[in-house]
N, C-alpha and C. Protein backbone atom coordinates (compact mmCIF):
# COMPACT_ATOMS: atom_id res chain seq x y z
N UNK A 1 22.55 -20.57 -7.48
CA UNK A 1 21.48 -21.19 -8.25
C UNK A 1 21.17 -20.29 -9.44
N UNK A 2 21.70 -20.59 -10.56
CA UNK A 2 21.40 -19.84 -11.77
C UNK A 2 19.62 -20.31 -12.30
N UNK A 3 19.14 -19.58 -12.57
CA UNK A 3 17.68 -19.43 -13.83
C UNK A 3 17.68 -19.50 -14.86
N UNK A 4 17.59 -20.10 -15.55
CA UNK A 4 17.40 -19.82 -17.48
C UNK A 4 16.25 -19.07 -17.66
N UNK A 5 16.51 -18.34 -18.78
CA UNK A 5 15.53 -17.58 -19.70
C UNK A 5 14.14 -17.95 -18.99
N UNK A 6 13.85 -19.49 -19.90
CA UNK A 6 12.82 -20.07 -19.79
C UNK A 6 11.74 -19.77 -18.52
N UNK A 7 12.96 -20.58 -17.12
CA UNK A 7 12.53 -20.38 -15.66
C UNK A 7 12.15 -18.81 -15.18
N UNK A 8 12.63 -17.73 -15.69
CA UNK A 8 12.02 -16.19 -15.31
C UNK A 8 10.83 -15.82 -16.34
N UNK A 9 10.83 -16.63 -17.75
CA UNK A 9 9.63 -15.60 -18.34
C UNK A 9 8.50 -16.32 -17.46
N UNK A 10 8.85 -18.13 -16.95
CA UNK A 10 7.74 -18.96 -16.38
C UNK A 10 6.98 -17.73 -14.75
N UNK A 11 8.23 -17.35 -14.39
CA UNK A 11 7.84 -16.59 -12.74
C UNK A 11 7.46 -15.40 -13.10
N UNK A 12 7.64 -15.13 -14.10
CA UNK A 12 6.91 -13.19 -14.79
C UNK A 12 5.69 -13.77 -15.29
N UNK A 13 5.58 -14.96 -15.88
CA UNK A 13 4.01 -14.87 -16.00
C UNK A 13 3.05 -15.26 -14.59
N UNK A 14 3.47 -15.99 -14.20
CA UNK A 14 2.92 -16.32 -12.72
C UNK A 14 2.61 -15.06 -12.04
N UNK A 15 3.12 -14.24 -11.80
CA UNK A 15 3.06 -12.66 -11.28
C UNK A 15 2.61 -11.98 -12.48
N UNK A 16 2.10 -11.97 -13.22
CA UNK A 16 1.57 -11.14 -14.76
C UNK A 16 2.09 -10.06 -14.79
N UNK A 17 3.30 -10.18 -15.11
CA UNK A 17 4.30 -9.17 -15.60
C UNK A 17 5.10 -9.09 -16.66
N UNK A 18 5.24 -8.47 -18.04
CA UNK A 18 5.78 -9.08 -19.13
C UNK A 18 7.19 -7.82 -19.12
N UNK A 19 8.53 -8.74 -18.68
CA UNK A 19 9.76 -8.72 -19.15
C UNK A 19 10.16 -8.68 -20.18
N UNK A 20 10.83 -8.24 -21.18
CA UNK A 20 11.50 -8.05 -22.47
C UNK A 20 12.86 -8.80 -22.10
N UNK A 21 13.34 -9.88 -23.18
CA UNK A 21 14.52 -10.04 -22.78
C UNK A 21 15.65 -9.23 -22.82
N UNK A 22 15.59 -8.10 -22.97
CA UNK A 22 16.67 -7.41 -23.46
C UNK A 22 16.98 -6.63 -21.43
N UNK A 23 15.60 -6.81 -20.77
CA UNK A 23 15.97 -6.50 -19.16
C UNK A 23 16.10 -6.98 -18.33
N UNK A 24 15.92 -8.84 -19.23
CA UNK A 24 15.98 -9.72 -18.00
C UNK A 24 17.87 -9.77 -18.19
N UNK A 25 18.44 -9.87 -19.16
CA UNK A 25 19.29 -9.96 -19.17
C UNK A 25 20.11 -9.31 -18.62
N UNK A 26 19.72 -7.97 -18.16
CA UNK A 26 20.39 -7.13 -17.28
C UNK A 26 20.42 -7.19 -16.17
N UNK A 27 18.81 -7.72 -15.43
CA UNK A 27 18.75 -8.09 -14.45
C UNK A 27 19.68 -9.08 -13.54
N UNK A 28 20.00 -9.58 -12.51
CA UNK A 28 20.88 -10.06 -11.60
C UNK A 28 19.59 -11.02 -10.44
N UNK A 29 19.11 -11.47 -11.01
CA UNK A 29 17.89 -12.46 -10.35
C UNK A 29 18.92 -13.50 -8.89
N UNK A 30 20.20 -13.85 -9.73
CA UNK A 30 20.50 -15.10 -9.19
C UNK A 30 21.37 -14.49 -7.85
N UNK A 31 21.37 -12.80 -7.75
CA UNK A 31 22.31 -12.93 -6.71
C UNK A 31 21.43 -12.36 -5.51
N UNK A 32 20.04 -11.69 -5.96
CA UNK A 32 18.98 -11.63 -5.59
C UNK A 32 18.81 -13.16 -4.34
N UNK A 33 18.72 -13.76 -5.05
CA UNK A 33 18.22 -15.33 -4.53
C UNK A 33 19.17 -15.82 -3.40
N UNK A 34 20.44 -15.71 -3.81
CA UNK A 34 21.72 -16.01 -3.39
C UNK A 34 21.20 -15.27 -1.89
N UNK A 35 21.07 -13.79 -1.78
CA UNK A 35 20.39 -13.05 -0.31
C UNK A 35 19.29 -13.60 0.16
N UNK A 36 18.48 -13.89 -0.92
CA UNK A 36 17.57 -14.50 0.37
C UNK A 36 17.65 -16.00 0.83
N UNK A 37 18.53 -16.60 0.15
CA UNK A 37 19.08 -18.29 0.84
C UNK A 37 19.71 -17.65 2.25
N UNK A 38 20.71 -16.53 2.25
CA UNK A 38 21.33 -16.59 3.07
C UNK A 38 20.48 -15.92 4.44
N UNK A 39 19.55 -14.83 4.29
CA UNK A 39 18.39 -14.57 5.25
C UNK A 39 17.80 -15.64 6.04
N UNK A 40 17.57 -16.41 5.08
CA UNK A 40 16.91 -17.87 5.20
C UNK A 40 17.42 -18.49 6.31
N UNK A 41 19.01 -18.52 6.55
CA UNK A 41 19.84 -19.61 6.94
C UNK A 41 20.51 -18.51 8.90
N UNK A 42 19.43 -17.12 8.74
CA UNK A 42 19.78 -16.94 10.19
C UNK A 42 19.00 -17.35 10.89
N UNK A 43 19.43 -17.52 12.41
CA UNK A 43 18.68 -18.31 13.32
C UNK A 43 18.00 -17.38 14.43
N UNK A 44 17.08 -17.30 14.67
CA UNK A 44 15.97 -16.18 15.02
C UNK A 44 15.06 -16.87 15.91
N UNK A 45 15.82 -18.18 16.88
CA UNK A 45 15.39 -18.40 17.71
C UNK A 45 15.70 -17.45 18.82
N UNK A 46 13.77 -17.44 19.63
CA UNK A 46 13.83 -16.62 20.85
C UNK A 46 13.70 -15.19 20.08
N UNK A 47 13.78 -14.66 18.80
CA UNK A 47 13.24 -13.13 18.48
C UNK A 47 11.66 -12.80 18.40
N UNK A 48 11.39 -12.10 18.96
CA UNK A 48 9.88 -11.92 19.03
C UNK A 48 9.54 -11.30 17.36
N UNK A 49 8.35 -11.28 17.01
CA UNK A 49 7.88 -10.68 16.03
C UNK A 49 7.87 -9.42 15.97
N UNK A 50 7.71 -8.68 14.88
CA UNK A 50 7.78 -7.15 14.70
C UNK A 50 7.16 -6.71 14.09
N UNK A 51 5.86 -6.31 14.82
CA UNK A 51 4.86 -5.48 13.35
C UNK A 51 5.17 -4.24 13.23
N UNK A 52 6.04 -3.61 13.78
CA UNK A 52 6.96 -2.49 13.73
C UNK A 52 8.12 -2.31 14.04
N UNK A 53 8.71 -1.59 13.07
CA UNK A 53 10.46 -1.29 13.54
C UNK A 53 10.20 -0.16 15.28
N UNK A 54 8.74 0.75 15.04
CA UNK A 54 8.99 1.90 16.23
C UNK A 54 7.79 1.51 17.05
N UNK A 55 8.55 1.22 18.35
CA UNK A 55 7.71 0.58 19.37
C UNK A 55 6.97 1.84 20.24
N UNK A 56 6.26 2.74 19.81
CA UNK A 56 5.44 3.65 20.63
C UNK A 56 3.71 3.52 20.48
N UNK A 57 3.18 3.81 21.00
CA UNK A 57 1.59 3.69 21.31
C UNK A 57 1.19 4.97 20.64
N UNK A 58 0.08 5.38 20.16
CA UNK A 58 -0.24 6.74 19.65
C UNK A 58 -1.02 7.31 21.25
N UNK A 59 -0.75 8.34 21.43
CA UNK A 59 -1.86 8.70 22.50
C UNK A 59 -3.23 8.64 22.09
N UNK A 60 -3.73 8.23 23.63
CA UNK A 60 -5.39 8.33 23.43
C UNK A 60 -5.67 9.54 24.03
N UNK A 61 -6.92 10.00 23.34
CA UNK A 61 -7.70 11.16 23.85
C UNK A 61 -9.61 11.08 24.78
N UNK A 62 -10.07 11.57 25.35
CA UNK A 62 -11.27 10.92 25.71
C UNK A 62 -12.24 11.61 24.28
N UNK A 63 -13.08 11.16 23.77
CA UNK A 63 -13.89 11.22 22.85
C UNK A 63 -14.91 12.05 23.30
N UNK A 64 -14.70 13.82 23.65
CA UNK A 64 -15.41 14.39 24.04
C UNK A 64 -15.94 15.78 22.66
N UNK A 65 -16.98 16.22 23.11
CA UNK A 65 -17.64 17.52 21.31
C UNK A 65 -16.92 18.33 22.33
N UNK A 66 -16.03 19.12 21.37
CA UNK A 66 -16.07 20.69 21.65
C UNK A 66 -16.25 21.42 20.86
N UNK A 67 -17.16 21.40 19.92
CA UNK A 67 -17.55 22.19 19.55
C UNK A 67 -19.08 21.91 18.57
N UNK A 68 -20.00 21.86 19.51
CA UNK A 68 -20.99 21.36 18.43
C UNK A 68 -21.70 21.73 17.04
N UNK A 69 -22.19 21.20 16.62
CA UNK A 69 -23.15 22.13 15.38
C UNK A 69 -21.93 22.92 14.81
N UNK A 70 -21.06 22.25 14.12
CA UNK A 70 -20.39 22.80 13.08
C UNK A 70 -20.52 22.79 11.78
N UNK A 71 -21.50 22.16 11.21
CA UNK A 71 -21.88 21.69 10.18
C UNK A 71 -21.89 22.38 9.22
N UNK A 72 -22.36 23.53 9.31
CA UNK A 72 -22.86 24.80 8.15
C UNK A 72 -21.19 25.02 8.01
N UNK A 73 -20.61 25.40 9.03
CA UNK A 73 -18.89 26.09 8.87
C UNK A 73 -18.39 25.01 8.15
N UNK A 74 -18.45 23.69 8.33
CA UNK A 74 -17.88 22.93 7.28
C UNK A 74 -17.99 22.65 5.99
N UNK A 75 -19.24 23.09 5.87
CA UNK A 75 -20.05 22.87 4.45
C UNK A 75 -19.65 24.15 3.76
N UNK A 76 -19.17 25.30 4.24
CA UNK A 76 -19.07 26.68 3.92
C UNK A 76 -17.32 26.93 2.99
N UNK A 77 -16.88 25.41 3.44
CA UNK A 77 -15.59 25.22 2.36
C UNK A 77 -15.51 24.43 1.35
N UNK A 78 -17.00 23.96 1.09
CA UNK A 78 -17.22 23.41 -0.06
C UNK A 78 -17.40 23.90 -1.27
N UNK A 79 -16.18 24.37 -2.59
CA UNK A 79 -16.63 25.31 -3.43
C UNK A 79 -17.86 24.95 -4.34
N UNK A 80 -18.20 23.59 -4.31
CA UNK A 80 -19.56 23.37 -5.35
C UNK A 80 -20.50 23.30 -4.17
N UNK A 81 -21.69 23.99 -4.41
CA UNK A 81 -22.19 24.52 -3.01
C UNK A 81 -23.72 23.68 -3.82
N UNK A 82 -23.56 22.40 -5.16
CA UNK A 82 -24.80 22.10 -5.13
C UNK A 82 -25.52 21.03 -3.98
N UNK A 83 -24.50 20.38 -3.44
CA UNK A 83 -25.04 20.21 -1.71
C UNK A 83 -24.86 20.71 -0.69
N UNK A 84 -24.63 21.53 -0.86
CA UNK A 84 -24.71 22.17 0.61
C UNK A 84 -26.01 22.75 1.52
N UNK A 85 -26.99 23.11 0.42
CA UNK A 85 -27.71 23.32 0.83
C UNK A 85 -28.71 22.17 1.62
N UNK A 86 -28.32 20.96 1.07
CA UNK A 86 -29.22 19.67 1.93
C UNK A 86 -28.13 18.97 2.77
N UNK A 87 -27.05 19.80 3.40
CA UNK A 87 -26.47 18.80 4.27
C UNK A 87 -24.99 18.37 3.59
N UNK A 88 -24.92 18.35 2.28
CA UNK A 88 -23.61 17.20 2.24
C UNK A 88 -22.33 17.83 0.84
N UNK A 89 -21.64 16.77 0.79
CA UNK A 89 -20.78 17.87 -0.29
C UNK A 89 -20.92 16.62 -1.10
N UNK A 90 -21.36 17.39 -2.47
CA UNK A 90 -21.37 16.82 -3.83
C UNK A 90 -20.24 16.91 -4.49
N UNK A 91 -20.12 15.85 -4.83
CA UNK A 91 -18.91 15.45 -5.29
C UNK A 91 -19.01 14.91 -6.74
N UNK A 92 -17.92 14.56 -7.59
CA UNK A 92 -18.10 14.33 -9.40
C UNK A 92 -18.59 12.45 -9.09
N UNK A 93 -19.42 12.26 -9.77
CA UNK A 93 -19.95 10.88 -10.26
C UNK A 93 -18.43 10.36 -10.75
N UNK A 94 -17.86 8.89 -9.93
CA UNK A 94 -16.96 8.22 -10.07
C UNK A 94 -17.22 6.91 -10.76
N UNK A 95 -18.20 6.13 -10.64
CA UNK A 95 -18.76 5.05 -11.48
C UNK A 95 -19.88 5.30 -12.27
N UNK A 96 -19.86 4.92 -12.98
CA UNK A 96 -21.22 4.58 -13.60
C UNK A 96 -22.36 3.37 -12.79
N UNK A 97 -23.74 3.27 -13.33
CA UNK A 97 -24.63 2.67 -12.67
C UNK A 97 -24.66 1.34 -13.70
N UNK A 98 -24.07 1.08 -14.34
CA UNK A 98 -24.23 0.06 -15.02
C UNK A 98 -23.40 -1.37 -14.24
């Protein structure tokens, strides 16, 4: 199934992406397509789904403090130390309030 010009600048704007013709032309769209007709056409009856290629569990741990009241030691690697003194680490203003 070949594409004209036309049909890829139509699917680059749909996805808002602006192509130059000088890369679509280099590009190889149609053999692209050609793989996924043929993906298309295996039969994957009876395959279960895969939300992963690696089938392991992460270990669980029980959710116990060992070590309480660490707070100050954590705050003590904060090099801008203008919160530290109330608890928290100050950090650079990322948005504006507008």
């Amino acid at each position: 199934m070949a594409f004209s010009k036309q049909q890829l600048h139509k699917f680059a704007d749909l996805v808002k992406i602006d192509i130059p013709d000088e890369k679509l032309e280099k590009m190889n769209i149609d053999s692209v397509v050609e793989w996924l007709d043929k993906l298309q056409k295996i039969d994957t009856t009876g395959v279960k789904p895969m939300l992963s290629p690696a089938e392991h569990k992460l270990p669980l741990r029980e959710d116990i403090v060992t070590e309480p009241n660490m707070r100050d030691k954590i705050l003590a690697n904060d090099p801008d130390t203008a919160g530290v003194s109330r608890g928290y680490f100050a950090v650079p203003k990322v948005m504006d309030g507008d």
